[in-house]
Protein backbone atom coordinates (compact mmCIF):
# COMPACT_ATOMS: atom_id res chain seq x y z
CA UNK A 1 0.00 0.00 0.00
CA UNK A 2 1.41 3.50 -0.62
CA UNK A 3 -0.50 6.75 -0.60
CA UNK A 4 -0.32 8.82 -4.02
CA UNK A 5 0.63 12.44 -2.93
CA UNK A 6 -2.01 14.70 -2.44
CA UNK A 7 -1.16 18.47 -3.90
CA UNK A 8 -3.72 20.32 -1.58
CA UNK A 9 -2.35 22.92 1.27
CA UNK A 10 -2.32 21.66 4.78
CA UNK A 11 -5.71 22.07 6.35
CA UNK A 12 -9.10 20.26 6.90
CA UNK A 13 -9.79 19.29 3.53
CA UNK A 14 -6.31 17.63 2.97
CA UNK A 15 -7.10 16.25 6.15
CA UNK A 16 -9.94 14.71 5.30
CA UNK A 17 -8.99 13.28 1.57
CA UNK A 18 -5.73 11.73 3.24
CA UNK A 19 -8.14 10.37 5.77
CA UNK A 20 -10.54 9.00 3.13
CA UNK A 21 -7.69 7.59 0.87
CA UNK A 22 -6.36 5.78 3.91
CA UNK A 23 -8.90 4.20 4.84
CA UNK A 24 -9.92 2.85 1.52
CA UNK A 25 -6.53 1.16 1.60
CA UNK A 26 -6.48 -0.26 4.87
CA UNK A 27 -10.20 -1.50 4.09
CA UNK A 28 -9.08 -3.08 0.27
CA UNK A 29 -6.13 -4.76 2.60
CA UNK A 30 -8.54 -7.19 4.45
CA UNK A 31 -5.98 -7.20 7.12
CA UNK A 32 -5.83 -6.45 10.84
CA UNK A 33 -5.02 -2.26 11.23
CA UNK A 34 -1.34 -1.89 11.86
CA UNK A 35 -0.18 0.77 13.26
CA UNK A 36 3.93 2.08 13.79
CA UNK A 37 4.07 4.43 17.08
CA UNK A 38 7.71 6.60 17.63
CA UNK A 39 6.30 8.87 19.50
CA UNK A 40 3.67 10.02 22.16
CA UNK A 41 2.08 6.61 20.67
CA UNK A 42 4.36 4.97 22.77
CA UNK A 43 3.43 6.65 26.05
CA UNK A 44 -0.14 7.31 25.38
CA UNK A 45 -1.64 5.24 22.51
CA UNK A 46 -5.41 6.24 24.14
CA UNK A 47 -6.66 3.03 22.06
CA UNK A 48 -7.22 -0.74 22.43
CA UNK A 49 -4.82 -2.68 21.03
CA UNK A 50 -4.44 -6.65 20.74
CA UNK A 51 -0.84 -6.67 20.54
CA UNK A 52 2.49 -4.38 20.48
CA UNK A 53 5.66 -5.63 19.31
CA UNK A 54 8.92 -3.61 19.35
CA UNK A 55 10.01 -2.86 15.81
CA UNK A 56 12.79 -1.21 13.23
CA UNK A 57 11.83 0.76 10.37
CA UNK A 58 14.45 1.77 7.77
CA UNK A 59 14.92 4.56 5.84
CA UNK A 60 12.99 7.06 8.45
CA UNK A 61 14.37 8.50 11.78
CA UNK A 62 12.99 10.06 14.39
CA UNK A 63 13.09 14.30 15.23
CA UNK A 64 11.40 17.12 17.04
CA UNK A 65 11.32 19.42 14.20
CA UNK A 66 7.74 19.37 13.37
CA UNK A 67 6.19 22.91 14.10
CA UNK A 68 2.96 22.84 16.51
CA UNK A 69 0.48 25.29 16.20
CA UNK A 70 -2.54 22.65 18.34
CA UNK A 71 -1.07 20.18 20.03
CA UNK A 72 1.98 21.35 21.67
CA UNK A 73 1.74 24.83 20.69
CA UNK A 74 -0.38 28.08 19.72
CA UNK A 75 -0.76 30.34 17.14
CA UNK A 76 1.48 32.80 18.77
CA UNK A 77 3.84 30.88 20.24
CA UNK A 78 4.09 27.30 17.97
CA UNK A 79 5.87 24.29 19.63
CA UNK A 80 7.36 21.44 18.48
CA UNK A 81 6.27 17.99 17.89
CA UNK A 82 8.09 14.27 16.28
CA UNK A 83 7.82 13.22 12.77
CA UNK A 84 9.53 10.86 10.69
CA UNK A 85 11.93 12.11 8.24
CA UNK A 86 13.58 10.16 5.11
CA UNK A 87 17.15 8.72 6.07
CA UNK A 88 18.34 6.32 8.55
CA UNK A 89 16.08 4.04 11.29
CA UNK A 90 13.78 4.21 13.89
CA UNK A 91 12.74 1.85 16.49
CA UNK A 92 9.59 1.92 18.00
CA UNK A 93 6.50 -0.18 18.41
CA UNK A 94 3.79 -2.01 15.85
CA UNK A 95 0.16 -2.14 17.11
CA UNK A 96 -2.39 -4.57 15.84
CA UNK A 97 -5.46 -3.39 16.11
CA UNK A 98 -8.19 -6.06 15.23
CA UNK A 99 -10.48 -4.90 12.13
CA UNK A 100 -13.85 -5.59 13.84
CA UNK A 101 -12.47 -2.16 16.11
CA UNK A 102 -9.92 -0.77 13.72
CA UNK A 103 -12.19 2.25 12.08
CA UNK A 104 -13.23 3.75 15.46
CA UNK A 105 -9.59 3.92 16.29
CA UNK A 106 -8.32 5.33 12.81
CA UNK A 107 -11.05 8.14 13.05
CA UNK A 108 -9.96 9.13 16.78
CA UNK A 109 -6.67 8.74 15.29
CA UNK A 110 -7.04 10.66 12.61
CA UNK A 111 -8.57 13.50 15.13
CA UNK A 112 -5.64 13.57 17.29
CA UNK A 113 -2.47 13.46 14.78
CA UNK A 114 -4.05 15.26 11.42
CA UNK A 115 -6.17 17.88 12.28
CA UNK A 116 -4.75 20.05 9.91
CA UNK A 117 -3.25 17.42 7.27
CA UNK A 118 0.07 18.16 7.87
CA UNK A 119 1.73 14.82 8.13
CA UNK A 120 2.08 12.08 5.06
CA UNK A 121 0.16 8.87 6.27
CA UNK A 122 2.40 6.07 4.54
CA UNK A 123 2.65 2.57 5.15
CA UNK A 124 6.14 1.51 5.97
CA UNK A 125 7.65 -1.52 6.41
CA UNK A 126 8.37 -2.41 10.16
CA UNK A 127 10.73 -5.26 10.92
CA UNK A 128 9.74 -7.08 13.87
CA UNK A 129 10.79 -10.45 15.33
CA UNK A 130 7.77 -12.04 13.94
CA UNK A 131 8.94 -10.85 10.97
CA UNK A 132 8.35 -7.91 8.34
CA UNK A 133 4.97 -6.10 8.51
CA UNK A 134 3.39 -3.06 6.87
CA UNK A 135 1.80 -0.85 9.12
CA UNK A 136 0.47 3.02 9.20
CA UNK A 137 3.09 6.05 10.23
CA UNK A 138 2.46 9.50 10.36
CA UNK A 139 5.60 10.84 7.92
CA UNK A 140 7.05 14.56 6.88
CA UNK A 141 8.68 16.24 4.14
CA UNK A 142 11.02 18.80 4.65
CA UNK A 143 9.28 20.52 2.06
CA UNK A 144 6.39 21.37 4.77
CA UNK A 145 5.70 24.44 5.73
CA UNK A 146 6.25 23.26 9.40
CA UNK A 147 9.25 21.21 9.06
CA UNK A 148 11.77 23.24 10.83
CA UNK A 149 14.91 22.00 10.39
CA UNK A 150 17.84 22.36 12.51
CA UNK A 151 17.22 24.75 15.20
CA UNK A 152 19.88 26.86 17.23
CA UNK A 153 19.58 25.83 21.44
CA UNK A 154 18.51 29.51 22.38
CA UNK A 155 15.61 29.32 20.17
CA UNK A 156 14.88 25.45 21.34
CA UNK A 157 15.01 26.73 24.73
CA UNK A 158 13.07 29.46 24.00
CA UNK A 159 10.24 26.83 23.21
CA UNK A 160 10.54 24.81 26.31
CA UNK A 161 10.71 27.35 28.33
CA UNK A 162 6.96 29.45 26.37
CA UNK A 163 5.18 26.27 24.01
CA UNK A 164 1.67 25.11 24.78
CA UNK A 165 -1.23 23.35 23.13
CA UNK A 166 -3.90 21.69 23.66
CA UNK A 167 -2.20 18.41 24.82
CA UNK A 168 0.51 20.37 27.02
CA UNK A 169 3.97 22.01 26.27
CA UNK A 170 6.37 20.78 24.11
CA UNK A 171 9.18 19.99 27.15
CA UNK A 172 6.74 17.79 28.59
CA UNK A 173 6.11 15.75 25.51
CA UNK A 174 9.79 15.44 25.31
CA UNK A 175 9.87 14.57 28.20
CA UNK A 176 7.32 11.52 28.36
CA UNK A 177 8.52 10.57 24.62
CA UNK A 178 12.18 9.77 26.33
CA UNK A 179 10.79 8.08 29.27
CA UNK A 180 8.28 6.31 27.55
CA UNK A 181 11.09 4.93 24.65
CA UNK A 182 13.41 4.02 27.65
CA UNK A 183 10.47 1.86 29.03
CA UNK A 184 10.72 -0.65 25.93
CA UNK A 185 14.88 -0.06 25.78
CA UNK A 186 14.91 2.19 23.14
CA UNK A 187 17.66 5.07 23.56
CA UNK A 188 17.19 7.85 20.82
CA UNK A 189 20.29 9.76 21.44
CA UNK A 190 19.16 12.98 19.83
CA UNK A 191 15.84 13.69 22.10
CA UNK A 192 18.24 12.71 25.46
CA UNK A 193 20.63 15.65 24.34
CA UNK A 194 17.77 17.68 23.92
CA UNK A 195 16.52 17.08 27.38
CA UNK A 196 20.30 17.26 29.03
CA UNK A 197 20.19 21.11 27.51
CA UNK A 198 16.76 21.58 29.17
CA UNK A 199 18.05 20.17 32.44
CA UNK A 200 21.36 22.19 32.18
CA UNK A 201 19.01 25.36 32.40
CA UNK A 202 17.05 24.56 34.69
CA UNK A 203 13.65 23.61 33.56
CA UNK A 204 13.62 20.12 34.43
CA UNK A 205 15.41 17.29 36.00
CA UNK A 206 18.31 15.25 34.69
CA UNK A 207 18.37 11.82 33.02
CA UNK A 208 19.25 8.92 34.78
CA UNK A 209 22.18 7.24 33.35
């Protein structure tokens, strides 16, 4: 399954023919909803799921350079959020939703992570020791408007320090994304700097080693 790409600005109605092209897939699939969490999936899926297995997915990684105007952010002040980016690996988690629940969860979803269309649904493969599986993950290009790219520390701070959505501030999503990736032994060495810069100034606690 791969989505076609969709040349409509971000926004409800690329929201909502991303949503409908989606789910035509997963329903021509006949298959179980599979879903690949790197993020605050991991910590908070807020869904029923029959099974998570830890899994690698290659040729995506893993960064907080995702602007956040909702979730972890405003208007005036936007935050920052994870996406997947092209290049490298990520390790994270696969959940198998069964298909008799699967749409209910796909629309909440759907409600939670593209409220304004801005990620690229795709369906990527996930290695897993059971073996290779295709499942759903929420991707970027840098060619978005609210990819960010590298960003100097004061401005990064800056963020920690003012960034709130609806969900919370962005430091606190760091925060629980670290934890919650240590919790299944994944290290992402990246997001841990981030937080050692946050805990060198002050706004919240250290790492454990």
């Amino acid at each position: 399954m791969a989505l076609k790409a969709i040349h409509i600005p971000p926004g409800p109605a690329r929201s909502a023919q991303l949503l409908q092209r989606t789910m035509a897939e997963w329903r021509n699939s006949g298959d179980d909803l599979l879903l690949f969490a790197y993020g605050s999936l991991i910590w908070r899926p807020d869904f029923e799921y029959a099974e998570a297995l830890p899994a690698r997915v290659l040729g995506f990684h893993r960064v907080l350079r995702m602007r956040s105007r909702t979730n972890r952010g405003s208007p005036q002040q936007p935050g920052l959020v994870l996406a997947l980016v092209s290049g490298g690996s990520c390790r994270g988690l696969v959940y198998r939703v069964p298909r008799a629940a699967a749409e209910p969860v796909l629309l909440q979803l759907w409600d939670r992570e593209m409220p304004n269309g801005v990620y690229e649904p795709r369906w990527l493969n996930c290695d897993t020791s059971g073996g290779r599986l295709r499942a759903l993950a929420f991707t970027l290009s840098r060619r978005s408007p609210n990819w960010t790219g590298a960003m100097p520390e004061p401005e990064l701070l800056h963020i920690f320090q003012h960034a709130s959505g609806r969900y919370g501030t962005t430091l606190d999503y760091l925060l629980r994304t670290v934890h919650g990736l240590r919790e299944h032994g994944i290290r992402d060495l990246e997001l841990e700097r981030q937080v050692h810069l946050a805990a060198q100034h002050g706004l919240c606690q250290p790492l454990s080693a």
